[in-house]
PDB file of N, CA and C in Angstrom:
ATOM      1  N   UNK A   1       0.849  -1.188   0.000  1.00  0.00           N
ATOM      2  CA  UNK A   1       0.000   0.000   0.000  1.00  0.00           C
ATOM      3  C   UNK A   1       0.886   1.241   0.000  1.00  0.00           C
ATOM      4  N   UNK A   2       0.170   2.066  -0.528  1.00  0.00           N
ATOM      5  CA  UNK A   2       1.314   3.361  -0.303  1.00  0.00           C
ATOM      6  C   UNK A   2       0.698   3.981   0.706  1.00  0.00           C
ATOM      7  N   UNK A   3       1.466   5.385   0.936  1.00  0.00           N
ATOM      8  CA  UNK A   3       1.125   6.210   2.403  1.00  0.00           C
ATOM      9  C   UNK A   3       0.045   6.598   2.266  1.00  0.00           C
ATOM     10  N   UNK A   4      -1.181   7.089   1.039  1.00  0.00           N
ATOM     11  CA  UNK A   4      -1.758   7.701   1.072  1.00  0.00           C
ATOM     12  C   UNK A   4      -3.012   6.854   1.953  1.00  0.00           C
ATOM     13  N   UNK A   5      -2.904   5.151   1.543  1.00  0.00           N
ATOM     14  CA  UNK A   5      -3.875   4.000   1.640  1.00  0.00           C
ATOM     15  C   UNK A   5      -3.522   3.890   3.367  1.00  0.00           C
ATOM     16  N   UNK A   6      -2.727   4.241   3.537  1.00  0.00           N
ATOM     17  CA  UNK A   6      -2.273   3.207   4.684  1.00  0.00           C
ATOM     18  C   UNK A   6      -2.719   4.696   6.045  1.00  0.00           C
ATOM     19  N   UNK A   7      -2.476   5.627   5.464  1.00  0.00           N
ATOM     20  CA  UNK A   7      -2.992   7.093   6.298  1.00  0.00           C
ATOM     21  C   UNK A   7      -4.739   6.574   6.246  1.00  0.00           C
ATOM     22  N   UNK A   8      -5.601   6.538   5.035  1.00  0.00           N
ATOM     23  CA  UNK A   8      -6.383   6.516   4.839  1.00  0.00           C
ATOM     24  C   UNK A   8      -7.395   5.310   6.091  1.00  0.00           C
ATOM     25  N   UNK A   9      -6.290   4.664   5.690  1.00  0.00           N
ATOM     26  CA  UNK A   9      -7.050   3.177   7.067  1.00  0.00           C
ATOM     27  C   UNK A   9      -7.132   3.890   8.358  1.00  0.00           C
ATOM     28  N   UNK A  10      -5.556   4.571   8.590  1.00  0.00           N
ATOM     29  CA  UNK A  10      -5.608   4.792   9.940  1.00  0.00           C
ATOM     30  C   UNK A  10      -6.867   5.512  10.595  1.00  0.00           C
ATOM     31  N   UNK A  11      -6.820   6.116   9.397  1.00  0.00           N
ATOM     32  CA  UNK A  11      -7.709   7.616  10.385  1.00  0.00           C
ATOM     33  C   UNK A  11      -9.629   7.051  10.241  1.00  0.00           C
ATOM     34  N   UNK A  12      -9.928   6.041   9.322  1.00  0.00           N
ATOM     35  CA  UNK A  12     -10.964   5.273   9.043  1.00  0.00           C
ATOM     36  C   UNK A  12     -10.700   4.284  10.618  1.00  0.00           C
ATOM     37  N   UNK A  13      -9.903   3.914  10.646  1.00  0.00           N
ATOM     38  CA  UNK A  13     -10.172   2.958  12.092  1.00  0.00           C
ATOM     39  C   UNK A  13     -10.468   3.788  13.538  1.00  0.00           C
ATOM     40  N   UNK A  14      -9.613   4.944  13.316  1.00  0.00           N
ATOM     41  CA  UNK A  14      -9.835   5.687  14.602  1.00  0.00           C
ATOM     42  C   UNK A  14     -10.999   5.900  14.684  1.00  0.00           C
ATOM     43  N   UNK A  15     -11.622   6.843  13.089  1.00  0.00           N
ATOM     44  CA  UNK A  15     -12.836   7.768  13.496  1.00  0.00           C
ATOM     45  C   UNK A  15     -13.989   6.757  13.915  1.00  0.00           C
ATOM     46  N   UNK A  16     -13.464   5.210  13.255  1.00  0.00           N
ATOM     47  CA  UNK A  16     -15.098   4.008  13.925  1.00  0.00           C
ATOM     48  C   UNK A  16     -14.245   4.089  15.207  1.00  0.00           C
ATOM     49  N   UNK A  17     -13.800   3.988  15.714  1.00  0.00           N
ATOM     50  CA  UNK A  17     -13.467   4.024  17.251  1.00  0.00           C
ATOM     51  C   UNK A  17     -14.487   4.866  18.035  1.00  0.00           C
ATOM     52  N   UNK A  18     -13.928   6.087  17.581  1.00  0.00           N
ATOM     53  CA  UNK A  18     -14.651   7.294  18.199  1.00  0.00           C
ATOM     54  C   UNK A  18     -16.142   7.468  17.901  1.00  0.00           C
ATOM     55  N   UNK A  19     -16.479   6.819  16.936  1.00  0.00           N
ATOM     56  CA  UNK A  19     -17.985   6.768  16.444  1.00  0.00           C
ATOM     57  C   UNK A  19     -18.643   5.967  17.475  1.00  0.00           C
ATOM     58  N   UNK A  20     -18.517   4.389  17.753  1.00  0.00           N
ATOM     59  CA  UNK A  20     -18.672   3.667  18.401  1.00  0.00           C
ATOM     60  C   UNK A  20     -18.900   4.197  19.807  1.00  0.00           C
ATOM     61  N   UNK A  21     -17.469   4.530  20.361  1.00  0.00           N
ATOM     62  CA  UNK A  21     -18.113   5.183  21.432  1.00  0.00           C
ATOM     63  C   UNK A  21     -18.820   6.329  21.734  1.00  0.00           C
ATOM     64  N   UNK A  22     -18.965   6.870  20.887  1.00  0.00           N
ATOM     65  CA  UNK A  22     -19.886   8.682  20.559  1.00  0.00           C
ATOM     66  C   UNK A  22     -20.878   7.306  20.968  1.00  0.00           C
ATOM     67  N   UNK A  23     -21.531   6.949  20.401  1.00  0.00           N
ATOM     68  CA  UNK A  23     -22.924   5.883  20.038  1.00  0.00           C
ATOM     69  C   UNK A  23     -23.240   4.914  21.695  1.00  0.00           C
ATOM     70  N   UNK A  24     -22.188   3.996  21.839  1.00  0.00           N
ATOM     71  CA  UNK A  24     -22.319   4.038  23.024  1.00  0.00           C
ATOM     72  C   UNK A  24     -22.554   4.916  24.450  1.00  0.00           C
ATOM     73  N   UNK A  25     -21.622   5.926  24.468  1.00  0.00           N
ATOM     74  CA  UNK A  25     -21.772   6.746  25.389  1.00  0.00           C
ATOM     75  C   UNK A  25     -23.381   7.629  25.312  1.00  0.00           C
ATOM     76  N   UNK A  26     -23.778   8.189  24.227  1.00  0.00           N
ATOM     77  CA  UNK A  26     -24.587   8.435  23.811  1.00  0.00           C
ATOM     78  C   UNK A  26     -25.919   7.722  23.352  1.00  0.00           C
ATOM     79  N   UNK A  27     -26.352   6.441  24.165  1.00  0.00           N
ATOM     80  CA  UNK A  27     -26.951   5.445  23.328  1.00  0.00           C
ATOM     81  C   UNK A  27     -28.769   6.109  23.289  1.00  0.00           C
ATOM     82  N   UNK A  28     -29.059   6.556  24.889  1.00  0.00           N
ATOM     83  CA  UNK A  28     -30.570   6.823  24.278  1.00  0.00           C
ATOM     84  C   UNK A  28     -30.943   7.944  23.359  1.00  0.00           C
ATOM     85  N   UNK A  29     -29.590   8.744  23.411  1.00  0.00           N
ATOM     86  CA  UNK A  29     -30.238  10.089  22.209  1.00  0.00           C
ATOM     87  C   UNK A  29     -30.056   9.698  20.632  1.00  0.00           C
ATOM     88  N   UNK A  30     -29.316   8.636  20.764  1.00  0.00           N
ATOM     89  CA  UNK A  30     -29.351   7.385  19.148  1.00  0.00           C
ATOM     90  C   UNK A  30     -30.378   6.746  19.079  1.00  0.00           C
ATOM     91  N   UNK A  31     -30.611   6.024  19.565  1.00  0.00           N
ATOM     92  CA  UNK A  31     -32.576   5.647  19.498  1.00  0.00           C
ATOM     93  C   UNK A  31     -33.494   6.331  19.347  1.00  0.00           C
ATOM     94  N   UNK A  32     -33.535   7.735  19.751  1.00  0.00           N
ATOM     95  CA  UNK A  32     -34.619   8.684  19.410  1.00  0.00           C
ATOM     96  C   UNK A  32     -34.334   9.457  17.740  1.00  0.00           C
ATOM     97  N   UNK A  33     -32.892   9.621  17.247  1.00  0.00           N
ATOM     98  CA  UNK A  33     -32.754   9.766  16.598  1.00  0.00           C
ATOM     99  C   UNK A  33     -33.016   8.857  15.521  1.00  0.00           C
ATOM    100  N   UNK A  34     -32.794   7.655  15.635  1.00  0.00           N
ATOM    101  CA  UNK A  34     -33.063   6.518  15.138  1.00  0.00           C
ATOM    102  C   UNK A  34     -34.802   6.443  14.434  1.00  0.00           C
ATOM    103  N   UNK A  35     -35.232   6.473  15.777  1.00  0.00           N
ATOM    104  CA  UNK A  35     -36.497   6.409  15.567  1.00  0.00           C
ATOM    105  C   UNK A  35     -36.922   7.934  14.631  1.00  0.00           C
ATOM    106  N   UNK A  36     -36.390   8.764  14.753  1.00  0.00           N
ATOM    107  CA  UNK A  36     -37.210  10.202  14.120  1.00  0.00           C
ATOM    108  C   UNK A  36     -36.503   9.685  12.685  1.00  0.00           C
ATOM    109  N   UNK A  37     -35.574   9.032  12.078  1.00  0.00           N
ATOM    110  CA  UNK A  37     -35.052   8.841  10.990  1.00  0.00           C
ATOM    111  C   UNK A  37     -36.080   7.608  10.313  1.00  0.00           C
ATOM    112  N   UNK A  38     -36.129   6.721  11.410  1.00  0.00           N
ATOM    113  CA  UNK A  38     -37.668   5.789  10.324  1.00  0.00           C
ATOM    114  C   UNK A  38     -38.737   6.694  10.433  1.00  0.00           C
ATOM    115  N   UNK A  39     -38.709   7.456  11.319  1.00  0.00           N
ATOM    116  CA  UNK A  39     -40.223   7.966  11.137  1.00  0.00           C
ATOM    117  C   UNK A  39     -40.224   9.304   9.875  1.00  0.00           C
ATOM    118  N   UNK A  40     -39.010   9.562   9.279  1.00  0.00           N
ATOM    119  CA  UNK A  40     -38.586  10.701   7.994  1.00  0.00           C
ATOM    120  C   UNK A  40     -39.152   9.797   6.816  1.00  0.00           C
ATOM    121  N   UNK A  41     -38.342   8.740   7.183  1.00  0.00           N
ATOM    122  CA  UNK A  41     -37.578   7.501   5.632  1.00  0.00           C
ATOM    123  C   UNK A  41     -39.710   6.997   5.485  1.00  0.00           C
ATOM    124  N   UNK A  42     -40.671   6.681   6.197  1.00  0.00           N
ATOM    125  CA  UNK A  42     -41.846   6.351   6.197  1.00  0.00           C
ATOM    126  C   UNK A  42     -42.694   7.649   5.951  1.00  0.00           C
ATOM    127  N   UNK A  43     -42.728   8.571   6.283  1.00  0.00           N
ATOM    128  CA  UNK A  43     -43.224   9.809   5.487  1.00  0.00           C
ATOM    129  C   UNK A  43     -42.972  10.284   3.979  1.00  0.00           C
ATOM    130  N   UNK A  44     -41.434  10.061   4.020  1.00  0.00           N
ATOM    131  CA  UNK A  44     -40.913  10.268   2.891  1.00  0.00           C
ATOM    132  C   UNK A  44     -41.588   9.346   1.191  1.00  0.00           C
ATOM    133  N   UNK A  45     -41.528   8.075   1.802  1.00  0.00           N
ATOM    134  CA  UNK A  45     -42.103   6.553   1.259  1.00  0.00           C
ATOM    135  C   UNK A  45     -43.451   6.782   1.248  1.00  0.00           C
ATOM    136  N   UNK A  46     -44.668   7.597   1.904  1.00  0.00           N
ATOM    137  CA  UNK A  46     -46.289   7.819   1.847  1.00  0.00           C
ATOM    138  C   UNK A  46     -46.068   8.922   0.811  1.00  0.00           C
ATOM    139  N   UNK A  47     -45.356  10.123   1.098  1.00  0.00           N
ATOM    140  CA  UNK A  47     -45.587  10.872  -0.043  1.00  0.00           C
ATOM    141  C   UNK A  47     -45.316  10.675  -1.638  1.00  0.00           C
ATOM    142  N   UNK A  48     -44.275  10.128  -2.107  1.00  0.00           N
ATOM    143  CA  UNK A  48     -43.627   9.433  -3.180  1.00  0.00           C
ATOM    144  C   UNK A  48     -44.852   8.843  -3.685  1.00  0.00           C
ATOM    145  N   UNK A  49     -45.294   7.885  -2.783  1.00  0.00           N
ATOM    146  CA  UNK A  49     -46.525   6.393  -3.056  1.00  0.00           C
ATOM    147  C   UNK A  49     -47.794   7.692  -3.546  1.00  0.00           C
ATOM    148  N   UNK A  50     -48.494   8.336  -3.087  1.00  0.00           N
ATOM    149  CA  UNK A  50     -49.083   9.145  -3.318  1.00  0.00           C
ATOM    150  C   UNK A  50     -48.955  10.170  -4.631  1.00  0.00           C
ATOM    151  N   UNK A  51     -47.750  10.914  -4.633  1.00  0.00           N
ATOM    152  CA  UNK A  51     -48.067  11.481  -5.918  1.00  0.00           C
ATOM    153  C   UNK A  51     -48.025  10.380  -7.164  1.00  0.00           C
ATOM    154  N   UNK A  52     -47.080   9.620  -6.987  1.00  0.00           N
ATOM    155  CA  UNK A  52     -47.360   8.063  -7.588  1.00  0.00           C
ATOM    156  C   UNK A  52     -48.858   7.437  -8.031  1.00  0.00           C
ATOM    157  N   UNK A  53     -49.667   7.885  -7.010  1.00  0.00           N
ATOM    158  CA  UNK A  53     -50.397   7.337  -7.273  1.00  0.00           C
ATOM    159  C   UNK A  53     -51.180   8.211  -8.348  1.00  0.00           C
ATOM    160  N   UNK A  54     -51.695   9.942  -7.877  1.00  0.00           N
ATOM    161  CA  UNK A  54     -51.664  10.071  -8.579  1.00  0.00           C
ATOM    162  C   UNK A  54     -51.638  10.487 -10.033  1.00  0.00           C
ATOM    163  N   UNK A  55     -50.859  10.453 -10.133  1.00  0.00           N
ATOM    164  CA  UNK A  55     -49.997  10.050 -11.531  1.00  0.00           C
ATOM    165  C   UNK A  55     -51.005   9.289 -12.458  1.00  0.00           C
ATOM    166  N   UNK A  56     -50.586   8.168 -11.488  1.00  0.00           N
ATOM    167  CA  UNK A  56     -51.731   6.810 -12.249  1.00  0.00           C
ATOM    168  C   UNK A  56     -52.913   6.931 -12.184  1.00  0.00           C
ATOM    169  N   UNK A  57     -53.740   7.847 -11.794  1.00  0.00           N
ATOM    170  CA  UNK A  57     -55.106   8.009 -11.467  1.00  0.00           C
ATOM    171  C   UNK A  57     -55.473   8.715 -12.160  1.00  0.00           C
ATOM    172  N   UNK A  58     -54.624   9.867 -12.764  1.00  0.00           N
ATOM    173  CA  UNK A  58     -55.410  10.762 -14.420  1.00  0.00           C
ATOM    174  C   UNK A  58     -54.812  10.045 -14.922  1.00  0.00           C
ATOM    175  N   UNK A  59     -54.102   8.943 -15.637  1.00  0.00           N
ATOM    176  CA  UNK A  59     -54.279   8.240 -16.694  1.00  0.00           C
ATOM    177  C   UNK A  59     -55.373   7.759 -17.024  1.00  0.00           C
TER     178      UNK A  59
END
């Protein structure tokens, strides 16, 4: 590997280090976040389905 690959790992292993424990240390304000992120990604997925629909409904 050259330096650029081998810098590249390093600082990729640290920052999951520090992620991990951000996440751990931090675990119930990750679950709420968690949860407000399915509850985006499922709003997001009703509206889509909807103009989707329609779409198909003046055809």
């Amino acid at each position: 590997m050259d330096k650029l690959g081998t810098i590249a790992l390093i600082i990729g292993v640290v920052l999951c280090v520090i992620g991990g424990y951000a996440i751990w240390a931090f675990l119930p304000e990750v679950i709420i976040a968690v949860k407000g992120l399915i509850g985006i990604a499922v709003l997001i997925t009703g509206l889509m389905l909807v103009i989707f629909g329609i779409l198909i409904f003046r055809e």
